[in-house]
Structure formats: structure tokens, C-alpha cells
Protein backbone atom coordinates (compact mmCIF):
# COMPACT_ATOMS: atom_id res chain seq x y z
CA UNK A 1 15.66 -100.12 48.34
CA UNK A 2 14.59 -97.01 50.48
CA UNK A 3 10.99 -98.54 50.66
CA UNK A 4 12.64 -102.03 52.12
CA UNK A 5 15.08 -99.85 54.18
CA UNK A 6 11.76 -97.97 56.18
CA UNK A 7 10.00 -101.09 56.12
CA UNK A 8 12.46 -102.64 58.40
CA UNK A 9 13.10 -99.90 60.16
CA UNK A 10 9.65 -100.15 61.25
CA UNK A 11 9.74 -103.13 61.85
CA UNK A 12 12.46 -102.95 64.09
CA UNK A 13 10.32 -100.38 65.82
CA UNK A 14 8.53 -102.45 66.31
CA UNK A 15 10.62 -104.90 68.06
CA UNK A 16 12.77 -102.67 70.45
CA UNK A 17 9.12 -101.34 71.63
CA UNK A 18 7.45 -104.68 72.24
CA UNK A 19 10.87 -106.15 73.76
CA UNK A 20 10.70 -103.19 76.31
CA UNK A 21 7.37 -103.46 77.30
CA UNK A 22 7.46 -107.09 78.08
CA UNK A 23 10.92 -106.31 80.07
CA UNK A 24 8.57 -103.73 82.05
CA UNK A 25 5.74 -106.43 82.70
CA UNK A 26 8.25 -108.84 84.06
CA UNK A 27 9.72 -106.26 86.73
CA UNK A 28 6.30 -105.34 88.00
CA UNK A 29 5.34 -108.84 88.83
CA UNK A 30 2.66 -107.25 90.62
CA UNK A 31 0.64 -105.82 87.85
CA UNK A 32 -1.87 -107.87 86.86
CA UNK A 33 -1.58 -109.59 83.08
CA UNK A 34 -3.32 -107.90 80.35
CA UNK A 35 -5.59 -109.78 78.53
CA UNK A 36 -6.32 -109.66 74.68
CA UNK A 37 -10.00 -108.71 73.92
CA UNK A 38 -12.54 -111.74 73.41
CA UNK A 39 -13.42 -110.00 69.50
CA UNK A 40 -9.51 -110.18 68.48
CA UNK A 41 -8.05 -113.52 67.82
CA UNK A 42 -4.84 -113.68 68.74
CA UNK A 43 -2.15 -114.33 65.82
CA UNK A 44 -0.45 -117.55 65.36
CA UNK A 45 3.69 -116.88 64.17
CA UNK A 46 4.81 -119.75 62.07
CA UNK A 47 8.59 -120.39 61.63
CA UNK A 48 8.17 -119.36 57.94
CA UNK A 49 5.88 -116.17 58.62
CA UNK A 50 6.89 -112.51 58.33
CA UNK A 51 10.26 -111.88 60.00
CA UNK A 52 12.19 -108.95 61.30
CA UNK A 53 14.36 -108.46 57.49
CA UNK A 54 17.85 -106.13 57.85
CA UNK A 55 18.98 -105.09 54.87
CA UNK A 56 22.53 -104.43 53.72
CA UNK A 57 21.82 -100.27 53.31
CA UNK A 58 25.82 -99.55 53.17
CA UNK A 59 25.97 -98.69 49.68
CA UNK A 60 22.41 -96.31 50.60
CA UNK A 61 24.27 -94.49 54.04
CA UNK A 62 27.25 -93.94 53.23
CA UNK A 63 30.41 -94.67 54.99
CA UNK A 64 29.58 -91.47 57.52
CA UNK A 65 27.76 -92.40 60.73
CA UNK A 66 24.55 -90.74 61.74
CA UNK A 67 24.18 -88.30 65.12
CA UNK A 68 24.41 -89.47 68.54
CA UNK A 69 20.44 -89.32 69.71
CA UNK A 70 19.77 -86.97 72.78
CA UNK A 71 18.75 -88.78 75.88
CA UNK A 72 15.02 -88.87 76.76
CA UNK A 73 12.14 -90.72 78.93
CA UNK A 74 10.36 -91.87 75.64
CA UNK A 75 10.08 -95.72 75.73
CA UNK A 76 11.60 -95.25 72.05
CA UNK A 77 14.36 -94.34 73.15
CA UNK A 78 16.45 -98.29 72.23
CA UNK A 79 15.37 -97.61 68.51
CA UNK A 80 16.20 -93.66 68.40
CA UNK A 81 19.23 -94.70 65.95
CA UNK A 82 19.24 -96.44 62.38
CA UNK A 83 20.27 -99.41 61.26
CA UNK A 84 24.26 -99.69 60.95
CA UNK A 85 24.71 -103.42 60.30
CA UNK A 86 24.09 -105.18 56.69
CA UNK A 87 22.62 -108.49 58.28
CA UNK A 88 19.50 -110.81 57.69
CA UNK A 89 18.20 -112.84 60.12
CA UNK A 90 17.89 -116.94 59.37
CA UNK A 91 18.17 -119.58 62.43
CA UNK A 92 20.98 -118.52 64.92
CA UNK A 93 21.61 -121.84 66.08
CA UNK A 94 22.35 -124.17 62.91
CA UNK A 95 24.49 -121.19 61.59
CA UNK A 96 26.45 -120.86 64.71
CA UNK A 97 27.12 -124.48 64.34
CA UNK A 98 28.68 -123.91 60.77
CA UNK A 99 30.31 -121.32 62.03
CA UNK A 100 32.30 -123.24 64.75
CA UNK A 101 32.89 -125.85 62.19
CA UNK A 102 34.27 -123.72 59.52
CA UNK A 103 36.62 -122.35 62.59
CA UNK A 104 37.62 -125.70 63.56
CA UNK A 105 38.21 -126.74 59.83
CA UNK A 106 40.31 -123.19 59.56
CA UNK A 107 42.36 -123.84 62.46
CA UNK A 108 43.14 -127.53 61.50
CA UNK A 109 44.22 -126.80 57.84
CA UNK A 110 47.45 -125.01 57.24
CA UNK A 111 47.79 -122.26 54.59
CA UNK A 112 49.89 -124.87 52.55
CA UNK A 113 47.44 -127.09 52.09
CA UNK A 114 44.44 -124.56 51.09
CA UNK A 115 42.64 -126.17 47.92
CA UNK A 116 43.54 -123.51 45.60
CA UNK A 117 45.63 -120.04 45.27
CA UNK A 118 43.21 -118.43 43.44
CA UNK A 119 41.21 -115.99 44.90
CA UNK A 120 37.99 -116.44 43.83
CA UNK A 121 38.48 -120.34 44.60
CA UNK A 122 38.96 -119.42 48.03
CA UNK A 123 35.91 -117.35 48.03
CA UNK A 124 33.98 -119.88 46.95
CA UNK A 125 35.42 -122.75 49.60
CA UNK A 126 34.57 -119.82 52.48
CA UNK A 127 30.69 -119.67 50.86
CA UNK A 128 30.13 -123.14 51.03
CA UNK A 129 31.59 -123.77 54.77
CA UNK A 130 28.87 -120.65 55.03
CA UNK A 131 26.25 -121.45 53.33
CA UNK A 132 23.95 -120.21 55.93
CA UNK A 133 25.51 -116.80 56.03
CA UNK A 134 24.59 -114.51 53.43
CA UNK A 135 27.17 -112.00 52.41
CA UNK A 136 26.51 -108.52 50.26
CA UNK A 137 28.56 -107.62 47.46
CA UNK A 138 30.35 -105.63 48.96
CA UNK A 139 31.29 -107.85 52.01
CA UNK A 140 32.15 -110.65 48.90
CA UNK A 141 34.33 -108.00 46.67
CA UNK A 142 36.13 -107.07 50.76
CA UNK A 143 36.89 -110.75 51.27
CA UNK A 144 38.05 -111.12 47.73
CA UNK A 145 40.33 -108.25 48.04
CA UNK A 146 42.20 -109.63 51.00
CA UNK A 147 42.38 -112.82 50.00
CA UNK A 148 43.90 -111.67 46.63
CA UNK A 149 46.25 -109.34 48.72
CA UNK A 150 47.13 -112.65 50.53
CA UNK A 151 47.66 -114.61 47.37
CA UNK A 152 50.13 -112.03 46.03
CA UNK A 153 52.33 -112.26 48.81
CA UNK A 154 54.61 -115.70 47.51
CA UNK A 155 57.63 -114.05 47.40
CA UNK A 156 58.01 -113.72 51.27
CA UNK A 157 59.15 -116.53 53.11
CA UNK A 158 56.94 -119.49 53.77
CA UNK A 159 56.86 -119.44 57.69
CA UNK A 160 55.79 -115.38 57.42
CA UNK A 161 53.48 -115.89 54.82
CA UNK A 162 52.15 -118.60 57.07
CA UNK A 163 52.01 -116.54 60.09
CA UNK A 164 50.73 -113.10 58.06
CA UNK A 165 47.91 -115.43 56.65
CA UNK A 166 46.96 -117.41 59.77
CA UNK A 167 46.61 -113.68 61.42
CA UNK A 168 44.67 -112.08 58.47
CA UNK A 169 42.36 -115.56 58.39
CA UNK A 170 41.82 -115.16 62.51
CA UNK A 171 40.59 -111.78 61.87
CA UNK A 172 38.73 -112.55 59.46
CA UNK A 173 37.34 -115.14 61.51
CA UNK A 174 36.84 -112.80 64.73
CA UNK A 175 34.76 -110.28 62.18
CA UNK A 176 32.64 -113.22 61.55
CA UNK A 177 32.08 -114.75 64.90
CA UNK A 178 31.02 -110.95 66.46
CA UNK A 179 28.61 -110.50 63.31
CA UNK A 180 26.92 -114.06 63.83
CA UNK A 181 27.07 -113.22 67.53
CA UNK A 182 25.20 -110.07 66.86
CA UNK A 183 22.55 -111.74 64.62
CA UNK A 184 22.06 -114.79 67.06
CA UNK A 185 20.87 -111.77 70.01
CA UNK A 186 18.76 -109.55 67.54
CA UNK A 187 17.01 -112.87 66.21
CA UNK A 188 16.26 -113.98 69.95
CA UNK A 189 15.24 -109.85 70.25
CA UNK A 190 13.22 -110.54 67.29
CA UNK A 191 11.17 -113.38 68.15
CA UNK A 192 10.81 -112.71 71.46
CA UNK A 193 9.56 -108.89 70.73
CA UNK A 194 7.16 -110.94 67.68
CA UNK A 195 5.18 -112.89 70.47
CA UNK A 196 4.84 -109.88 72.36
CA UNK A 197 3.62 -107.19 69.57
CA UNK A 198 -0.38 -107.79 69.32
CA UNK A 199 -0.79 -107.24 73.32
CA UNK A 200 -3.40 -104.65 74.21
CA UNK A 201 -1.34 -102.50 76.72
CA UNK A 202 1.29 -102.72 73.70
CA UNK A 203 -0.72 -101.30 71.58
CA UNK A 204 -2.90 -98.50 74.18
CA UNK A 205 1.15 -97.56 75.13
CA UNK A 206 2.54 -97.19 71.44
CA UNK A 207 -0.92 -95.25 70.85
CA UNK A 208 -0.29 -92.96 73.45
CA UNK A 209 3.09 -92.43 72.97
CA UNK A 210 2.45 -92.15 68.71
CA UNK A 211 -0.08 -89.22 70.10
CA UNK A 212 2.53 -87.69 71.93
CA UNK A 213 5.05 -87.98 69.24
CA UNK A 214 2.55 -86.55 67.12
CA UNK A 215 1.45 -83.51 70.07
CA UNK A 216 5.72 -82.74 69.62
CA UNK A 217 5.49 -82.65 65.95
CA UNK A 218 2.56 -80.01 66.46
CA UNK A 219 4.31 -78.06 69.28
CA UNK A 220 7.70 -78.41 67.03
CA UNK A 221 5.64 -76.68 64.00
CA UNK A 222 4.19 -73.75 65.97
CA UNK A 223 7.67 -73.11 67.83
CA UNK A 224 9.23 -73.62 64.55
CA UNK A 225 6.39 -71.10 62.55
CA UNK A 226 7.22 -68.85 65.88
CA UNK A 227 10.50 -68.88 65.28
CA UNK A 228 9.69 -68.12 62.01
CA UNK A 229 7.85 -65.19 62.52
CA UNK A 230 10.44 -63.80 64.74
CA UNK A 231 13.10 -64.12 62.53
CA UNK A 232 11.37 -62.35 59.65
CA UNK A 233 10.44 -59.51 62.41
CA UNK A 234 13.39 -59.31 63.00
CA UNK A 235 14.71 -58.83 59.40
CA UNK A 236 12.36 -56.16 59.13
CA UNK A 237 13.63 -54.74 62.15
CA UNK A 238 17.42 -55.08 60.52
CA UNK A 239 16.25 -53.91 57.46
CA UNK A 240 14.18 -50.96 58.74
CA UNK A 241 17.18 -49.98 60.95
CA UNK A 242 19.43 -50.29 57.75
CA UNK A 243 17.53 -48.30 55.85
CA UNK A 244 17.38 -45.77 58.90
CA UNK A 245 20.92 -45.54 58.77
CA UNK A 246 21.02 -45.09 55.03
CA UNK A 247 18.80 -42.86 55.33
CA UNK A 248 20.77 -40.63 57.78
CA UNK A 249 23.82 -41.30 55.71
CA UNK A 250 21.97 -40.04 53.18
CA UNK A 251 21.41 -36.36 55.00
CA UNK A 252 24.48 -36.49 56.34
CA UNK A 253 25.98 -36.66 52.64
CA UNK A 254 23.24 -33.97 51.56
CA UNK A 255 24.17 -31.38 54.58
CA UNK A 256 27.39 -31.81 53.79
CA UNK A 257 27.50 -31.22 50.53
CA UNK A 258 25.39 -28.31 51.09
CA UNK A 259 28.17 -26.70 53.66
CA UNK A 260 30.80 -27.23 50.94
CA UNK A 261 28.59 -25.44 48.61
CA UNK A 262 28.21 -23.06 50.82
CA UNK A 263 31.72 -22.33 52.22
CA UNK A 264 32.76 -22.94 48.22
CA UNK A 265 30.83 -19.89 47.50
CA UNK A 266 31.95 -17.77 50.30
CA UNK A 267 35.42 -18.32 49.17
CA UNK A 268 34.39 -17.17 45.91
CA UNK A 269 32.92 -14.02 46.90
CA UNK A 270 36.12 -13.55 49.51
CA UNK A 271 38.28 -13.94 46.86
CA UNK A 272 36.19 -11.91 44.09
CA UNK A 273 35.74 -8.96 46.91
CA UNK A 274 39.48 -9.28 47.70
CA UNK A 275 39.76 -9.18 43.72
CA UNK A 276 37.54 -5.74 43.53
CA UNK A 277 39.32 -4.23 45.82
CA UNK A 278 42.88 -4.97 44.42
CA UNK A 279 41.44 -3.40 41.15
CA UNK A 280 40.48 -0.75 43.21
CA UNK A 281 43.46 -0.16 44.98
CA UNK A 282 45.28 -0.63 41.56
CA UNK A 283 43.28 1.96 39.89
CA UNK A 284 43.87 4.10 42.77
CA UNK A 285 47.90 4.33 42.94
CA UNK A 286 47.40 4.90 39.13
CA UNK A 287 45.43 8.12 39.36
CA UNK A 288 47.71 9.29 41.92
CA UNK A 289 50.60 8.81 40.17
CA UNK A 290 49.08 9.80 36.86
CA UNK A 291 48.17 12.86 39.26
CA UNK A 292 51.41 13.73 40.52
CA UNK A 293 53.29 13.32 36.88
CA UNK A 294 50.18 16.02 35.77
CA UNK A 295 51.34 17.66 39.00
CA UNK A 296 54.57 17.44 37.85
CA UNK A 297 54.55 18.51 34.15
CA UNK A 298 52.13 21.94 34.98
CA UNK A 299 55.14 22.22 37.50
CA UNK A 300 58.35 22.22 35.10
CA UNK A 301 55.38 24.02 32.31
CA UNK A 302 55.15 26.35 34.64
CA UNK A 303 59.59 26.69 35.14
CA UNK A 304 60.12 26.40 31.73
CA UNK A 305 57.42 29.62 30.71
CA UNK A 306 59.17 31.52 33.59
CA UNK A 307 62.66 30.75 32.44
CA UNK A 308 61.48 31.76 28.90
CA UNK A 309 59.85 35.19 30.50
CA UNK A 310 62.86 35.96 32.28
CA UNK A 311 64.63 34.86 29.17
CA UNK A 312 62.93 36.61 26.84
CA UNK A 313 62.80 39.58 29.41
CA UNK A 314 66.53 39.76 29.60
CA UNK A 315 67.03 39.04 25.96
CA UNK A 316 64.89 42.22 25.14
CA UNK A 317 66.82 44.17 27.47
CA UNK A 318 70.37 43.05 25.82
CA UNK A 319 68.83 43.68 22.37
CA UNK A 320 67.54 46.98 23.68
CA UNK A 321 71.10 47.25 24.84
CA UNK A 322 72.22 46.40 21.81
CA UNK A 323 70.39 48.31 19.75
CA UNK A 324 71.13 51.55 21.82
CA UNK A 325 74.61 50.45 21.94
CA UNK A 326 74.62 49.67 18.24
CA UNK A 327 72.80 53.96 17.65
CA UNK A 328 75.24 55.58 19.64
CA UNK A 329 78.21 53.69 17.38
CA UNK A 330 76.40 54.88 14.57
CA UNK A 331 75.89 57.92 15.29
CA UNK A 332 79.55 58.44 16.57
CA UNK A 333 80.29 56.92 13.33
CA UNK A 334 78.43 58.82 11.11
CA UNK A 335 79.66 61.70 13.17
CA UNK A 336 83.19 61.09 12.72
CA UNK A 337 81.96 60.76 8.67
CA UNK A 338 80.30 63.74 8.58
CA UNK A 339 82.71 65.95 10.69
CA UNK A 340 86.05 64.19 8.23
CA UNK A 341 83.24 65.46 4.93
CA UNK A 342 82.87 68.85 6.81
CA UNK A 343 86.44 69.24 7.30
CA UNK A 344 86.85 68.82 3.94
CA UNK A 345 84.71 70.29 2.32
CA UNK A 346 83.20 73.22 4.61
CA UNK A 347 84.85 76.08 6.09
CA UNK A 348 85.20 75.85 10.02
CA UNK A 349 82.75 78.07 11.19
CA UNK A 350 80.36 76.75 9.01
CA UNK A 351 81.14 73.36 10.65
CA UNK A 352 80.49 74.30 13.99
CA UNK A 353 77.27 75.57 13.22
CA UNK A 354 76.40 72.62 11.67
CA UNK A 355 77.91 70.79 15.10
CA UNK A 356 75.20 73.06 16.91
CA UNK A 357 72.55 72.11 14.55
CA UNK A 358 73.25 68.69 14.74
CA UNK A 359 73.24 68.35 18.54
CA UNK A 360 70.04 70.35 18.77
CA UNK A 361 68.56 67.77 16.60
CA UNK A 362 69.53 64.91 18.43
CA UNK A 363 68.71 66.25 21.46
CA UNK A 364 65.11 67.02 19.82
């Protein structure tokens, strides 16, 4: 299917470029006729010979449509879009015919009188009023949709259902007649761009312009390679510069984790310093105190042995006191004793001599 799709896209090429050629030719009326070369023959087209082929590509596109072309001065500028339309080319003129006739025979007949109410009846009946018109399956499973859609619709009344119908069959109708209409101008396009495609300034101009397409191409490849080139410079560029900046991320991390260290350690020492010198301080009040309680004690030591001196100095005075005190009572005593003996024992002269002899030995 893709080969047959490029083959008649090529061949539709083809075509468009022949058809605008010869459109060219007949403006400059001037411009002399250009003649084939004696050592060609020229190529006879038979009715039954190669022909411009479209094929149904719907189920191969896609139901998305492709990107408006830009503008240019290319003489390939009709054919710059692809293929959009499943048709086939056959003879525009007998099928235009059947067409009108199958409208004519659609108009006439009523929707009561249709040969069956099956779907696929009905189908058939529209492919043999059209037997010229080749649908795809898809087209065929479309039509056999709606007609089926239009078959299931008996419960409405008869005059809607009529006039629903009649307006589903005249669009139906009006999609056909605009596709055969469309077929009927590219097969006139066709034929008339087939007696025109084996001409010598044809084929010098589609040369010239195939070397020019293929110059772009070359041009497109360096500017593309170019652009290639500078896009990788400049990812190196990016990716130099990145790395730059990780880089200086990188020492900007390193610095400052080396300034933390640092200041981290400064603290340290601050606060071991300020730790020394608390000890210091500490030790310091507790030799001076331990000083002045030393200062102290020798202090009151020193009281308390001159308290005792003084005490013991005026407790050996009393005892000396005392002690005197305590002789003379004694001796007054033992006086008294001796002088009570004396007086009763000794005579009284004798007495007082012994008074003499006693106070001359206590004086002694």
C-alpha cells in the first residue's frame, strides 16, 4: 500500500507539473513550440494504457490533515500537498450519466416504495445504479451505517421518516455528485497533463528544477550540519559554564567551611582562655582567703598565748599571794599554838625569850 500510495503520488507529480507547463506555453503565444528530438519517438496513449491511479489511503493517513505548504515560486508548488481524496479515475462522462440517472431514479421513488428495508439490500440497489463508481470499505461500511440508522427509525411517523430520509438520501446524493464532480476535473487534469508529459522543455524544466530541489536538499544538510555544530558548541559552552559555576560553588563551599573551622576554633581557644583564667582567678580568691583564715588563726594563736601569759602571769601572782597569804596564817597559827604550849607549859620569862628568839629567826 505505501509503495502504490508514492507511486501515485508521483504520478500526480507528474500531472500538476506537465498541466502547468502547457498552461505557461499557451499564455506566451509568442514563444515558439518546442519540438521533440528526431532520435525520440514520441509515445502513443491508448485509452487502456497507464493511468493517473488514486488510491483510497484513509485507513494509511489517518483522520488528521497534513500542514498547510508555505508559499513559493517553485512550479511545484500545485502538488506541494498529498493526496486527501480516496478516488480512482474511470471515464467521467458515462459515470456522470449514471450518476444523474440514479438521481433522477432517487428523486422519483418515494421512501415507501424502496425495494427492501434491509440495509444491506439497499446497499446493494445503490451499487448497481453505481456500478461505475467504486467505493472503499470504508465508504461501503459509512453508507451501510446510515442507511441502517435510517432503517431503525419506523417508529416515527411516516411523513417525518419520509422527510428525515429524503434529507439524509439528498445528502447523500450531494456527497456523491461533488466527489464525481471532482473526479470528472482531475481525469480531464489527467489526460490532458498525459499528452503533455514527454515534451522536451518539460523535461529540461523538471530537470532543472529536480537540480534545484536537489541544490536545497544540499544547502538544507550543511545549514542543518551547521546548525548542528552550533548547537553542540554551544552545549559545550553550557556545560563548560556549568561546570564553571560548580566549580566556584565548589570553593565557595570549601572557603567557607574553612572560615567556620576557623572561627570554630577561635571560639574554642576564647572560651578555653576564658576557662584558664576563671581557674586562675578561682585559685586565686582561694589562696587569699586560705591566706587571711592563716592570717587569722596566727592572729587569735597569737590572743589566746597572750591571754594565757597574762593568765598564767596573774595566776602565779595570786598563788604567790596565796601562798604568802597562806605562811603568814600559818605562822600566826602556829604562833598562837606555840605561845597557848608556852603558856602552859613555860614560865613567862622564859616565853618571851623564846618570843625574841623566834622573831630573830624569822626575821633571819
Amino acid at each position: 500500500m505505501d509503495a502504490a500510495l508514492e507511486q501515485s503520488r508521483l504520478n500526480y507529480l507528474s500531472c500538476k507539473l506537465a498541466e502547468m507547463f502547457s498552461a505557461k506555453e499557451d499564455g506566451t503565444s509568442s514563444s515558439p513550440q518546442v519540438e521533440a528530438e528526431p532520435d525520440i519517438p514520441l509515445k502513443k496513449f491508448n485509452v487502456s494504457g497507464r493511468r493517473v491511479k488514486f488510491v483510497d489511503v484513509s485507513h494509511v493517513l489517518g483522520s488528521h490533515s497534513a500542514a498547510r505548504p508555505q508559499s513559493s515560486r517553485s512550479i511545484l508548488w500545485a502538488v506541494e500537498k498529498p493526496l486527501r481524496q480516496g478516488l480512482r479515475c474511470r471515464f467521467p462522462s458515462p459515470l456522470l450519466a449514471a450518476m444523474q440517472q440514479y438521481f433522477q431514479w432517487l428523486h422519483n421513488v418515494s421512501l415507501c416504495k424502496m425495494p427492501s428495508q434491509d440495509a444491506n439490500v439497499l446497499l446493494q440497489e445503490l451499487l448497481k445504479h453505481l456500478g461505475l463508481l467504486e467505493l472503499s470499505r470504508e465508504t461501503q461500511n459509512y453508507i451501510k451505517l446510515k442507511l441502517q440508522l435510517f432503517l431503525d427509525n419506523k417508529l416515527i411517523a411516516a411523513s417525518h421518516r419520509r422527510t428525515h430520509g429524503e434529507r439524509r438520501l439528498e445528502e447523500l446524493a450531494d456527497r456523491q455528485r461533488r466527489r464525481v464532480e471532482l473526479m470528472e476535473r482531475q481525469a480531464v487534469d489527467a489526460e490532458r497533463m498525459l499528452n503533455l508529459r514527454d515534451s522536451r522543455a518539460f523535461h529540461r524544466l523538471l530537470l532543472s528544477e529536480l537540480r534545484e530541489r536537489r541544490r536545497m536538499e544540499v544547502l538544507d544538510r550543511y545549514f542543518c550540519l551547521r546548525h548542528d555544530e552550533h548547537l553542540r558548541a554551544l552545549a559545550a559552552a553550557r556545560k563548560a559554564q556549568e561546570e564553571h559555576i560548580i566549580k566556584e560553588a565548589f570553593d565557595a563551599a570549601l572557603e567557607k567551611a574553612r572560615q567556620n573551622r576557623i572561627e570554630r576554633n577561635n571560639l574554642m581557644c576564647e572560651a578555653k582562655r576564658r576557662e584558664l583564667e576563671m581557674q586562675d582567678l578561682l585559685i586565686t580568691n582561694l589562696e587569699n582567703r586560705h591566706k587571711e583564715c592563716i592570717a587569722l588563726l596566727q592572729d587569735e594563736q597569737s590572743k589566746c598565748l597572750d591571754d594565757m601569759d597574762l593568765q598564767a602571769k596573774s595566776n602565779k601572782l595570786d598563788n604567790l599571794r596565796e601562798k604568802m597569804e597562806l605562811r603568814r596564817q600559818l605562822t600566826q597559827q602556829i604562833k598562837e599554838l606555840e605561845e597557848t604550849l608556852l603558856s602552859q607549859v613555860e614560865p613567862r620569862g622564859l616565853r618571851e625569850r623564846n618570843e625574841t628568839h623566834g622573831h630573830r629567826n624569822w626575821s633571819n
